[in-house]
C-alpha atoms as a PDB file:
ATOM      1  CA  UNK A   1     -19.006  39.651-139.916  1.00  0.00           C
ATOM      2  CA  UNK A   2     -19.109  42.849-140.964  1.00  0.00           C
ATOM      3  CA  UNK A   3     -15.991  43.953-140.117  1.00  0.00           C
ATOM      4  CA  UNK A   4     -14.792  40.893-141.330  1.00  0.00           C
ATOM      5  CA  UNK A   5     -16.269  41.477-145.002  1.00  0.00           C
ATOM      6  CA  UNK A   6     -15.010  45.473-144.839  1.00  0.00           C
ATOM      7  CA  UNK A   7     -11.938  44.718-143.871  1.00  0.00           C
ATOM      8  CA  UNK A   8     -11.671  41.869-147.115  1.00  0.00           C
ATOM      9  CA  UNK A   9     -13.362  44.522-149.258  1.00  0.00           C
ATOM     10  CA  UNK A  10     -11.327  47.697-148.833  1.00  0.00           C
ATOM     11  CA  UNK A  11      -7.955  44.944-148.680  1.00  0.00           C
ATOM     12  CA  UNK A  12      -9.210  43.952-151.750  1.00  0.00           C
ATOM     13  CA  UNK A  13      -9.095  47.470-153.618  1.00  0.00           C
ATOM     14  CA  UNK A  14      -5.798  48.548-152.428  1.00  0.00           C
ATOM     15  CA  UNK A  15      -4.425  45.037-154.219  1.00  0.00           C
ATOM     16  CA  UNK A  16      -5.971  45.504-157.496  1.00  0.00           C
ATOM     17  CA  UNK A  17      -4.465  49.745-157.520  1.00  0.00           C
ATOM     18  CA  UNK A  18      -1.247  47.895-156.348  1.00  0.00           C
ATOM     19  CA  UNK A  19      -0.963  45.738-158.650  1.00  0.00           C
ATOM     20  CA  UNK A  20      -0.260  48.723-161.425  1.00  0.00           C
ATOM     21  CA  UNK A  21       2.479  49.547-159.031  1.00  0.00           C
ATOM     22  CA  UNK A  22       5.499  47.542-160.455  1.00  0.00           C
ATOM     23  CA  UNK A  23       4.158  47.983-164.271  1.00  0.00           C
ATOM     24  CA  UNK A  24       4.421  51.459-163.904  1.00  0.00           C
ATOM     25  CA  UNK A  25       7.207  51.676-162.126  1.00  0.00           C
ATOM     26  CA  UNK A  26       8.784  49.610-164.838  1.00  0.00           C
ATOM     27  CA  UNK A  27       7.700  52.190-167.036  1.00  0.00           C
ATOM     28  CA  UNK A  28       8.868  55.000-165.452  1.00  0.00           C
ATOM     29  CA  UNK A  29      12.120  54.220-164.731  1.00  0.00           C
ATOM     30  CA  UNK A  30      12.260  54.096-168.767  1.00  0.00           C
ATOM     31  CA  UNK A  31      12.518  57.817-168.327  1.00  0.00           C
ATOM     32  CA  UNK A  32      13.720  58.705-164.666  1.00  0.00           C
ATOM     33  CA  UNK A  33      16.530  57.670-162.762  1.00  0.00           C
ATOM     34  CA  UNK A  34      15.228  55.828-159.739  1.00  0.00           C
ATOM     35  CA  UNK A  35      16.096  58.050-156.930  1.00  0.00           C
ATOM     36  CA  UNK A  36      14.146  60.356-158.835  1.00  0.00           C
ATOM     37  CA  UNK A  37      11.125  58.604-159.474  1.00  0.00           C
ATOM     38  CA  UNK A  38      11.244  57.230-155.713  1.00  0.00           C
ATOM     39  CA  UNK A  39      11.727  61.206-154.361  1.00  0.00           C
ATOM     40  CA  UNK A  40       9.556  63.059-156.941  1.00  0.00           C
ATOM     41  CA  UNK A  41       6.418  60.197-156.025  1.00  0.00           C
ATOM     42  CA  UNK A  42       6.912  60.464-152.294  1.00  0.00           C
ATOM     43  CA  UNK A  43       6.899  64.404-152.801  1.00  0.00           C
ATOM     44  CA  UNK A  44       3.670  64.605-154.430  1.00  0.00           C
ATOM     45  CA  UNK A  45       1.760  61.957-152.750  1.00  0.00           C
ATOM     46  CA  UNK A  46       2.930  64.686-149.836  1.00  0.00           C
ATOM     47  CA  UNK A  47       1.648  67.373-151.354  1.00  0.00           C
ATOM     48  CA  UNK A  48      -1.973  65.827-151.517  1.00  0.00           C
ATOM     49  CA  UNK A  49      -1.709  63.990-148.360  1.00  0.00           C
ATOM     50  CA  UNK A  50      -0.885  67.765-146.218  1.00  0.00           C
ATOM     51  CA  UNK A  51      -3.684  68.914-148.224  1.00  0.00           C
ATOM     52  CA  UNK A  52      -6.032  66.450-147.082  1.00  0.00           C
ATOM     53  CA  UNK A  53      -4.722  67.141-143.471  1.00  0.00           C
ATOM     54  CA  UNK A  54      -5.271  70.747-143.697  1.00  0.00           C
ATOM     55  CA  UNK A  55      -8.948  70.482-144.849  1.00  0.00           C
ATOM     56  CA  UNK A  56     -10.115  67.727-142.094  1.00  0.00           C
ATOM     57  CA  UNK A  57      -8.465  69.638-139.905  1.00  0.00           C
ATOM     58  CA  UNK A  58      -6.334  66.423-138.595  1.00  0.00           C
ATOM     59  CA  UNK A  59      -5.014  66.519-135.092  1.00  0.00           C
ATOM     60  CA  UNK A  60      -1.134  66.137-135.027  1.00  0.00           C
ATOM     61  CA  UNK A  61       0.077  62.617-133.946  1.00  0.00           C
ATOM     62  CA  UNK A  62       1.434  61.903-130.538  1.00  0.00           C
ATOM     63  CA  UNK A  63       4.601  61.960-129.930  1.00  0.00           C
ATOM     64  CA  UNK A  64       4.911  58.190-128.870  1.00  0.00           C
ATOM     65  CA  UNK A  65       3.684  57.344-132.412  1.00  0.00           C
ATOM     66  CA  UNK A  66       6.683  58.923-134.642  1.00  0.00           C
ATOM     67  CA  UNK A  67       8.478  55.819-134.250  1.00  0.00           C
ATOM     68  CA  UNK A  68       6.062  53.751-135.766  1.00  0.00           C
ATOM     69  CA  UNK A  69       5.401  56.432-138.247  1.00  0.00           C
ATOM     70  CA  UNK A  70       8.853  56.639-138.986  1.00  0.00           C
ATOM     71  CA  UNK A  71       8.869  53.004-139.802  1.00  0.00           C
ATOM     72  CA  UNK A  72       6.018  53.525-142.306  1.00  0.00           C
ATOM     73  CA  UNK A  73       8.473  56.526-144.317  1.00  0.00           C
ATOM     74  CA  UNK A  74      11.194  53.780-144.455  1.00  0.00           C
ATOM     75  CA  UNK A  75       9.165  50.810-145.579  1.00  0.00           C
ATOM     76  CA  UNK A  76       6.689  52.376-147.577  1.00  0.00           C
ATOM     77  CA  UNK A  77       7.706  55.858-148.705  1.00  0.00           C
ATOM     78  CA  UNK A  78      10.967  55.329-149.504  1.00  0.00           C
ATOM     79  CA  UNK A  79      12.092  51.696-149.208  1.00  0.00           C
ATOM     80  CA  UNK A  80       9.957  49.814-150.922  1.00  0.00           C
ATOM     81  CA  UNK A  81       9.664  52.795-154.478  1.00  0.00           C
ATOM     82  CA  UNK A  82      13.712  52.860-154.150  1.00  0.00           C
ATOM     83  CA  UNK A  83      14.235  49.091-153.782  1.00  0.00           C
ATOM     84  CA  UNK A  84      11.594  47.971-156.628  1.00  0.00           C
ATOM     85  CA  UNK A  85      12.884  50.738-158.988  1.00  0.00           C
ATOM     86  CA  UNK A  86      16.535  49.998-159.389  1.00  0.00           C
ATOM     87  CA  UNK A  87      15.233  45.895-159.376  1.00  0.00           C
ATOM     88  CA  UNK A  88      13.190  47.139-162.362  1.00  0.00           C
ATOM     89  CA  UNK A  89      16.252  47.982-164.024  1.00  0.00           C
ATOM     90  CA  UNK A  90      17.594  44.519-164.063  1.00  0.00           C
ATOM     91  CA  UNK A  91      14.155  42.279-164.441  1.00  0.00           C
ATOM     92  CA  UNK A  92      11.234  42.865-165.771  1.00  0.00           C
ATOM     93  CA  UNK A  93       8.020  43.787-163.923  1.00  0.00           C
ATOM     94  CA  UNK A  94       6.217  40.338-164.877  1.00  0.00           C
ATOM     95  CA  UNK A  95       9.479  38.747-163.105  1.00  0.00           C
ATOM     96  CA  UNK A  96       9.517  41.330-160.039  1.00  0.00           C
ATOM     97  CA  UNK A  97       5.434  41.020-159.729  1.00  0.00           C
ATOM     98  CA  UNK A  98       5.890  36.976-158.766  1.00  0.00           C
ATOM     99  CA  UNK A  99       7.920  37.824-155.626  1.00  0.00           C
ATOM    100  CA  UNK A 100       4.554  40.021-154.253  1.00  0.00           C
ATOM    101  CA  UNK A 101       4.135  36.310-153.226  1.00  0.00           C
ATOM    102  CA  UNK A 102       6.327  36.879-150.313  1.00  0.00           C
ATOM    103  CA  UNK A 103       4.861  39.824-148.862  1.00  0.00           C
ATOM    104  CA  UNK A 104       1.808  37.828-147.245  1.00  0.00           C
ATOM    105  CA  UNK A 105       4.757  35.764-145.028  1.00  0.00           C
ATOM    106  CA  UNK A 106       6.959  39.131-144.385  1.00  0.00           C
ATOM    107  CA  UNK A 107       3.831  40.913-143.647  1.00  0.00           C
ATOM    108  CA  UNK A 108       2.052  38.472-141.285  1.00  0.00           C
ATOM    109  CA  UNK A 109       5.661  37.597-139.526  1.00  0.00           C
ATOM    110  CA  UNK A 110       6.041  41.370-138.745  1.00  0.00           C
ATOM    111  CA  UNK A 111       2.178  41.468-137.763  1.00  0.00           C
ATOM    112  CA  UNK A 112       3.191  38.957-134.865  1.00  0.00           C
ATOM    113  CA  UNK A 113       6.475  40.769-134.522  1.00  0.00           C
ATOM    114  CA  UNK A 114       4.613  44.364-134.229  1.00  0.00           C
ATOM    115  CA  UNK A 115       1.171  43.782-134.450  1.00  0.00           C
ATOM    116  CA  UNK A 116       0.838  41.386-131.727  1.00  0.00           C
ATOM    117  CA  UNK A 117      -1.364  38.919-133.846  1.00  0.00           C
ATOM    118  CA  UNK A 118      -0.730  35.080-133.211  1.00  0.00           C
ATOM    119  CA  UNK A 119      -2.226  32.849-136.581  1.00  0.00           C
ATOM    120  CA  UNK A 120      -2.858  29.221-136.183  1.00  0.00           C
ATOM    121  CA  UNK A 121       0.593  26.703-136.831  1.00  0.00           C
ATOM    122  CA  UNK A 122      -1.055  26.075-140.293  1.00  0.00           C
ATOM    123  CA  UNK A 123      -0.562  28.822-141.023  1.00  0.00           C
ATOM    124  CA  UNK A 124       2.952  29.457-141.219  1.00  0.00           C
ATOM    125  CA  UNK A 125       3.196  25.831-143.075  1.00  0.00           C
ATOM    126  CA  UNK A 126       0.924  27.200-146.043  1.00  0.00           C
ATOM    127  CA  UNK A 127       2.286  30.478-145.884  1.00  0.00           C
ATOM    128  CA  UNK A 128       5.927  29.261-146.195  1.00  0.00           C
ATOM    129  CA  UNK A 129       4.722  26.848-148.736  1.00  0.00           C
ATOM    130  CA  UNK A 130       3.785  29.558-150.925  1.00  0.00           C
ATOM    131  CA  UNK A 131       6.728  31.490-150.341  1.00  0.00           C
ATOM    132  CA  UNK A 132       9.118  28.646-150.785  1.00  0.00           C
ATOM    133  CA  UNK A 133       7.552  28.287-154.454  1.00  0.00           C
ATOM    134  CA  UNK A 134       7.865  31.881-155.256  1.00  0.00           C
ATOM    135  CA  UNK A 135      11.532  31.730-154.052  1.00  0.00           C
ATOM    136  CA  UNK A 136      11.818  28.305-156.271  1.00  0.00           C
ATOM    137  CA  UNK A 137      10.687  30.170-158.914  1.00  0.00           C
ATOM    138  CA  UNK A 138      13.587  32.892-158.957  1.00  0.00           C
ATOM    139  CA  UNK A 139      16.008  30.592-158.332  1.00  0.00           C
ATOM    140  CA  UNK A 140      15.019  28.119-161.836  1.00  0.00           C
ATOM    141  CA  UNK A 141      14.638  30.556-163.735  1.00  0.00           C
ATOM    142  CA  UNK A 142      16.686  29.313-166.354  1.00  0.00           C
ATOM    143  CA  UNK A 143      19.548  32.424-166.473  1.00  0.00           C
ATOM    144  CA  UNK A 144      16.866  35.287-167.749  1.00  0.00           C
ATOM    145  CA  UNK A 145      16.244  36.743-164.513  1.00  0.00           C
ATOM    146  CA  UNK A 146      19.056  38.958-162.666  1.00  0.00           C
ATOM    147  CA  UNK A 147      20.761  37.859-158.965  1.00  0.00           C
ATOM    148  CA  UNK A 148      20.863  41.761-158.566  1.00  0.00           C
ATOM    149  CA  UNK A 149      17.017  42.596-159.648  1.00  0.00           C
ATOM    150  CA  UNK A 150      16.139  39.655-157.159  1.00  0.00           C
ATOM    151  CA  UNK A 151      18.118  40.461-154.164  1.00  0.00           C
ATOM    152  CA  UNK A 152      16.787  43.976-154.391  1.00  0.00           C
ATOM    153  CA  UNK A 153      13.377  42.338-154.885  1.00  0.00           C
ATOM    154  CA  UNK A 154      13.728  40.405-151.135  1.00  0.00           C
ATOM    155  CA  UNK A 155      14.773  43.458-149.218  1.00  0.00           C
ATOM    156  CA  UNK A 156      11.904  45.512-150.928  1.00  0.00           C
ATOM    157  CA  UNK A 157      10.028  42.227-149.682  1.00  0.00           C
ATOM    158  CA  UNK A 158      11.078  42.815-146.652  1.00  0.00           C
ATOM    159  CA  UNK A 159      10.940  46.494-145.995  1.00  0.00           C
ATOM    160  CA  UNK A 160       7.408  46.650-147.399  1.00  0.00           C
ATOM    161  CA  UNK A 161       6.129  43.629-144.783  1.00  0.00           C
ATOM    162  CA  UNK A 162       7.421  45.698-141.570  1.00  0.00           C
ATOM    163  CA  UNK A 163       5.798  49.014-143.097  1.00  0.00           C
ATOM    164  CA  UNK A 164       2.476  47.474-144.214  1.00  0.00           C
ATOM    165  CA  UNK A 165       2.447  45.438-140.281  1.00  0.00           C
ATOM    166  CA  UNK A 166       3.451  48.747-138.985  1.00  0.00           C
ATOM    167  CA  UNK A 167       0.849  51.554-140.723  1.00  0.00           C
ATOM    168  CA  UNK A 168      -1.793  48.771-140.157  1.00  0.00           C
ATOM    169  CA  UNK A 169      -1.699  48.238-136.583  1.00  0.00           C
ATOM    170  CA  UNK A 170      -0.956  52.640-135.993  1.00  0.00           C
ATOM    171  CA  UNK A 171      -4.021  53.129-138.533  1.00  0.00           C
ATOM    172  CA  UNK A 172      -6.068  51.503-135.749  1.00  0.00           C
ATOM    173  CA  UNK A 173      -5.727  54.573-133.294  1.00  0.00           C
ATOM    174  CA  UNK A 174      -4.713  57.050-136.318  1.00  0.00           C
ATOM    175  CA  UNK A 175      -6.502  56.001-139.163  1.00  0.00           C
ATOM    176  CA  UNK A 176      -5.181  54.861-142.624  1.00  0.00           C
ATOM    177  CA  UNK A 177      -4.904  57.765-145.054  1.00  0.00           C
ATOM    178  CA  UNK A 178      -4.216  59.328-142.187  1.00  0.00           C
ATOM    179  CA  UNK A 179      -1.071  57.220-141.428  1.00  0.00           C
ATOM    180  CA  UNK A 180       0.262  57.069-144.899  1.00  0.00           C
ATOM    181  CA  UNK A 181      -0.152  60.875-145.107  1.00  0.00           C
ATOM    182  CA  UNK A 182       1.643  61.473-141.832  1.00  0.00           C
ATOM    183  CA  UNK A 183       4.595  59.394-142.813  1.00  0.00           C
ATOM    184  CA  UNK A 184       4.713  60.625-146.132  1.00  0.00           C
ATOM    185  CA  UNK A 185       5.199  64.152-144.332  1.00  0.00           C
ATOM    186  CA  UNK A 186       7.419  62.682-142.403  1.00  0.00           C
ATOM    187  CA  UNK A 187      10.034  62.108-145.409  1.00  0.00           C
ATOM    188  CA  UNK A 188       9.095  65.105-147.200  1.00  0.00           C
ATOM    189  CA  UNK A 189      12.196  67.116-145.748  1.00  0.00           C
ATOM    190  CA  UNK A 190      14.633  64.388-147.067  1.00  0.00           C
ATOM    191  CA  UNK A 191      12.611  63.463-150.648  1.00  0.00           C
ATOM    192  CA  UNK A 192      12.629  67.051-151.966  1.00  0.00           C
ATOM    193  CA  UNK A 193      16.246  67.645-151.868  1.00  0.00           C
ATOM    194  CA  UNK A 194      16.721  64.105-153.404  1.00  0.00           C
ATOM    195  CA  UNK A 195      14.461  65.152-155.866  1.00  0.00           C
ATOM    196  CA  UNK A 196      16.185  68.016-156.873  1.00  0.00           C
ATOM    197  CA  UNK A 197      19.733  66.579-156.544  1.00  0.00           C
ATOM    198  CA  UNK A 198      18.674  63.615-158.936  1.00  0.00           C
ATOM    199  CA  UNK A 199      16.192  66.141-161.380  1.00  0.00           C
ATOM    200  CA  UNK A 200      16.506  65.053-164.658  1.00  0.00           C
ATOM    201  CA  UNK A 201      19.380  67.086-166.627  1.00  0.00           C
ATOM    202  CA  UNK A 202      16.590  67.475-169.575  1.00  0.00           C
ATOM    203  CA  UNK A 203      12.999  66.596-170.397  1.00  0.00           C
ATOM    204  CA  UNK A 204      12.960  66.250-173.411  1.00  0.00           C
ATOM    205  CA  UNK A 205      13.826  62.476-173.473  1.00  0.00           C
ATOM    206  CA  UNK A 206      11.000  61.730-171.285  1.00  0.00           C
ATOM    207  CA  UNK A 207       8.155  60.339-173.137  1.00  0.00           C
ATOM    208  CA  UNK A 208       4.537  60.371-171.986  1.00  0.00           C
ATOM    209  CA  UNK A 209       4.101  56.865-170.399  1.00  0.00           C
ATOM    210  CA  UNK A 210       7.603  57.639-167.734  1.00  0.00           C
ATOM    211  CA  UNK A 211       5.036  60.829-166.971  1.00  0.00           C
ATOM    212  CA  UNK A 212       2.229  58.362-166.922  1.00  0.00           C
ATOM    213  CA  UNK A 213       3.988  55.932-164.692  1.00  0.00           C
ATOM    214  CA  UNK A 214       4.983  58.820-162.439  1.00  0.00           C
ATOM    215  CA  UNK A 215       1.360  60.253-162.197  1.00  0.00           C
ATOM    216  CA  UNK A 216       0.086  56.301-161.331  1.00  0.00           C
ATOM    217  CA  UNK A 217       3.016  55.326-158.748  1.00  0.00           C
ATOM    218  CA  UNK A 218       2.442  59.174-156.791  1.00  0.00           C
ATOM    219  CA  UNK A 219      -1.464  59.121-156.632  1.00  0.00           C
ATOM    220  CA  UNK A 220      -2.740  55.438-157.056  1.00  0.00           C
ATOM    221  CA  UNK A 221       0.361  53.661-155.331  1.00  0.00           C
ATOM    222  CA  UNK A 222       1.702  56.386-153.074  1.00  0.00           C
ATOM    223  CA  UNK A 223      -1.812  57.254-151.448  1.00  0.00           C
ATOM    224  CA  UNK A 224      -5.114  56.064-152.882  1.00  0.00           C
ATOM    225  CA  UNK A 225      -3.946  52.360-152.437  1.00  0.00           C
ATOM    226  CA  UNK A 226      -2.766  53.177-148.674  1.00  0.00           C
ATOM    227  CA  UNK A 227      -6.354  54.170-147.797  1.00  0.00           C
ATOM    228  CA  UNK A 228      -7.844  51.181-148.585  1.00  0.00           C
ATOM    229  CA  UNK A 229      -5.320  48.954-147.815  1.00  0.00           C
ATOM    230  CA  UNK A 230      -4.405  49.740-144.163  1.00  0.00           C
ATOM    231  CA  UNK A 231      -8.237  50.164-143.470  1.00  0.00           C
ATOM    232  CA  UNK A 232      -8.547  46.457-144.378  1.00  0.00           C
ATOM    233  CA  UNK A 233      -5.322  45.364-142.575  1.00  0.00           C
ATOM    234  CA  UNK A 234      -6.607  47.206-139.540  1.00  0.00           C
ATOM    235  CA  UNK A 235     -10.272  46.075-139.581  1.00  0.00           C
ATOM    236  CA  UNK A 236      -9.977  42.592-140.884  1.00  0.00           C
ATOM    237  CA  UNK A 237      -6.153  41.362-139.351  1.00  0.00           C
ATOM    238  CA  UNK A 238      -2.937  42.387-140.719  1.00  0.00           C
ATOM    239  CA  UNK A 239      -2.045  38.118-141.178  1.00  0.00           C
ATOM    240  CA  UNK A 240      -5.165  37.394-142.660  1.00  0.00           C
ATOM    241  CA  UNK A 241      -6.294  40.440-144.552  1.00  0.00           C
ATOM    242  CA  UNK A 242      -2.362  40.256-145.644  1.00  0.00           C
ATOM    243  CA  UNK A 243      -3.214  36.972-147.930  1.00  0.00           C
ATOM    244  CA  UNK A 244      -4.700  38.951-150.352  1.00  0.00           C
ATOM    245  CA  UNK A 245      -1.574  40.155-151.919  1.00  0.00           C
ATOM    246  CA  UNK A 246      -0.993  36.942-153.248  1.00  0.00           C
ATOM    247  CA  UNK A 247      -3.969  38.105-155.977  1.00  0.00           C
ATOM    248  CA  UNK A 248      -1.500  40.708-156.679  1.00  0.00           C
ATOM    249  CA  UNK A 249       0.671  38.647-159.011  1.00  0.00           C
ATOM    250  CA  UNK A 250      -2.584  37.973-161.602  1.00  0.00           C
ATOM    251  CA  UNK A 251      -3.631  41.333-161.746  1.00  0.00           C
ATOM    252  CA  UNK A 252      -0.063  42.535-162.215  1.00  0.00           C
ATOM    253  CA  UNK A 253       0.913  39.751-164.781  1.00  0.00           C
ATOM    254  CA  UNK A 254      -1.836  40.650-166.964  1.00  0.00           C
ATOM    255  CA  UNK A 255      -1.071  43.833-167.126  1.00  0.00           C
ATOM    256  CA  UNK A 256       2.387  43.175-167.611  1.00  0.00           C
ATOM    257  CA  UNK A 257       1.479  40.727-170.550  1.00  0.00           C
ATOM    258  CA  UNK A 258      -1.382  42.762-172.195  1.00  0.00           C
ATOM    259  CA  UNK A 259      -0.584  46.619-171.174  1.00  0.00           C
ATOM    260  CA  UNK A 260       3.710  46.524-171.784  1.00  0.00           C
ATOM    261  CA  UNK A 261       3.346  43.029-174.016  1.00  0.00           C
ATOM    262  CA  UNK A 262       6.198  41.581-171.511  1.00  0.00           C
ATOM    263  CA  UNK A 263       6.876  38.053-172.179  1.00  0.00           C
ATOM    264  CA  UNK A 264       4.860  35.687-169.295  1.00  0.00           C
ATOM    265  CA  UNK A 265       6.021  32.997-169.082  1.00  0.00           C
ATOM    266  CA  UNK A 266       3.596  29.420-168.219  1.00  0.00           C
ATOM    267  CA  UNK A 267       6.356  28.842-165.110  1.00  0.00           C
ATOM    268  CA  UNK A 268       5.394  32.186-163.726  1.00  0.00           C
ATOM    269  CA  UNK A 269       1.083  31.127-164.038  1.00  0.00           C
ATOM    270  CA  UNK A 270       1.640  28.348-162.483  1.00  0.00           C
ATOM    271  CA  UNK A 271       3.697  29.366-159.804  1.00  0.00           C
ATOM    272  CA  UNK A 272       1.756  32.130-159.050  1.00  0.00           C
ATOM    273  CA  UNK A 273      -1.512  29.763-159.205  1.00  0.00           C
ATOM    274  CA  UNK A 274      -0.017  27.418-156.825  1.00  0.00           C
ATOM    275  CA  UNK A 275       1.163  30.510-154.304  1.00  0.00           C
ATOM    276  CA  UNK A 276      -2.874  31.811-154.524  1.00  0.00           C
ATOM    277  CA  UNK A 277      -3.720  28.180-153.286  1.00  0.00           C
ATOM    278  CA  UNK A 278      -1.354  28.484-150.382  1.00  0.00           C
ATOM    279  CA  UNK A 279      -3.366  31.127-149.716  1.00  0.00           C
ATOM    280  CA  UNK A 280      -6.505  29.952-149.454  1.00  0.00           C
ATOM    281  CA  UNK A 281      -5.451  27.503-146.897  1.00  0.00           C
ATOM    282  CA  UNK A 282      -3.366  29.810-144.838  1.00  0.00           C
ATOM    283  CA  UNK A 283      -6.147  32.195-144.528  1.00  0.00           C
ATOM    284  CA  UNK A 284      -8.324  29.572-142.936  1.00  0.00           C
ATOM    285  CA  UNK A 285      -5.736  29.044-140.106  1.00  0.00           C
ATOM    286  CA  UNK A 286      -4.891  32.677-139.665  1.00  0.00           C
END
């Protein structure tokens, strides 16, 4: 029960500091290119996470465990930033946040996939339930949203399920801030020259909420999240501790609506409301 209720609790804070992730991104990209904002994030959540190494004195990871760490750069570190930041450029955030509803499914079908975890058949009814109304969603949209924004959307999706199965079931042996910092080394040697191939030309056309968005994506959604979300995946079940990203979409619509006063719309409530009770079932099977 315990570890039950730790791993809901720590899942639960790495949603709600996720859920600033695509406002801010959204933000940010007002004022950096997005291989820049991806690179320049990855690079400092780097820099703190090889400081944090150093002064634990961390023990290097075996060498049968860069593959999975490897995994976590490409999902995480630079999939998943890249991905959502050039769909940002085509939708807005309250339209990218509703398709967080499908990282529960990708998530718990890479957990079996990787993790070795085997959830009820209910399960996968409610949990493709909720993502079949999420995908409904996108498709109705009534010509607003962007075929381009929401492709790039699914593959971040996608990416982002095998790297949070991935760090989750390594942060058992490893850690979690230990695995996100790890992998986050891991890319350094490609994200710096990135970064200073794509550095902005001038800065004098970036305005303080792109810096503020780059400050929140590097240390909130590049690293703080990652410690208490991987903990939770790792301690309470990557499929059911997963569900909890489906509370994701009201945190980040609200700050979408009230923070960057982007239109949300009553289609994307009430999808979102009927995704969360997906959820609630599909946890009870998982």
């Amino acid at each position: 029960m315990q570890s039950a209720g730790s791993g809901w609790g720590n899942g639960l804070l790495g949603v709600i500091i996720f859920s600033g992730s695509l406002p801010a991104t959204r933000v940010a990209v007002g004022g950096f290119s997005a291989l820049f904002l991806t690179s320049a994030r990855a690079v400092i959540a780097a820099l703190i996470g090889v400081a944090v190494l150093f002064l634990l004195h961390q023990a290097r990871p075996q060498r049968r465990d860069l593959v999975s760490l490897t995994i976590v750069s490409i999902g995480v570190v630079v999939g998943f930033p890249l991905l959502t930041a050039l769909a940002l450029q085509h939708i807005t955030s309250a339209h990218s946040i509703v398709f967080i509803g499908l990282l529960p499914l990708s998530t718990a079908i890479f957990a079996v996939l990787r993790g070795g975890e085997r959830p009820q058949p209910l399960f996968w009814l409610f949990a493709v339930l909720g993502s079949a109304t999420v995908a409904g969603f996108a498709l109705s949209n009534g010509g607003s949203a962007s075929l381009t924004g929401d492709l790039l959307m699914v593959a971040a999706i996608v990416l982002c399920g095998l790297g949070y199965a991935e760090g989750a079931a390594l942060s058992r042996r490893l850690g979690g801030w230990q695995v996100i910092s790890w992998a986050l080394l891991l890319a350094l040697p490609l994200m710096v020259p990135v970064a200073i191939l794509t550095w902005p030309s001038t800065w004098s056309g970036v305005g303080a909420p792109a810096w503020i968005g780059l400050a929140y994506v590097s240390v909130f959604s590049m690293f703080v999240g990652f410690i208490f979300w991987y903990r939770g995946l790792a301690v309470g079940g990557i499929a059911r501790v997963g569900q909890l990203q489906q509370l994701q979409p009201f945190f980040g619509l609200a700050l979408a609506g009230f923070l960057l006063h982007e239109p949300v719309a009553w289609s994307m409530v009430a999808a979102t409301a009927l995704v969360v009770v997906c959820v609630f079932f599909a946890r009870r099977f998982a």
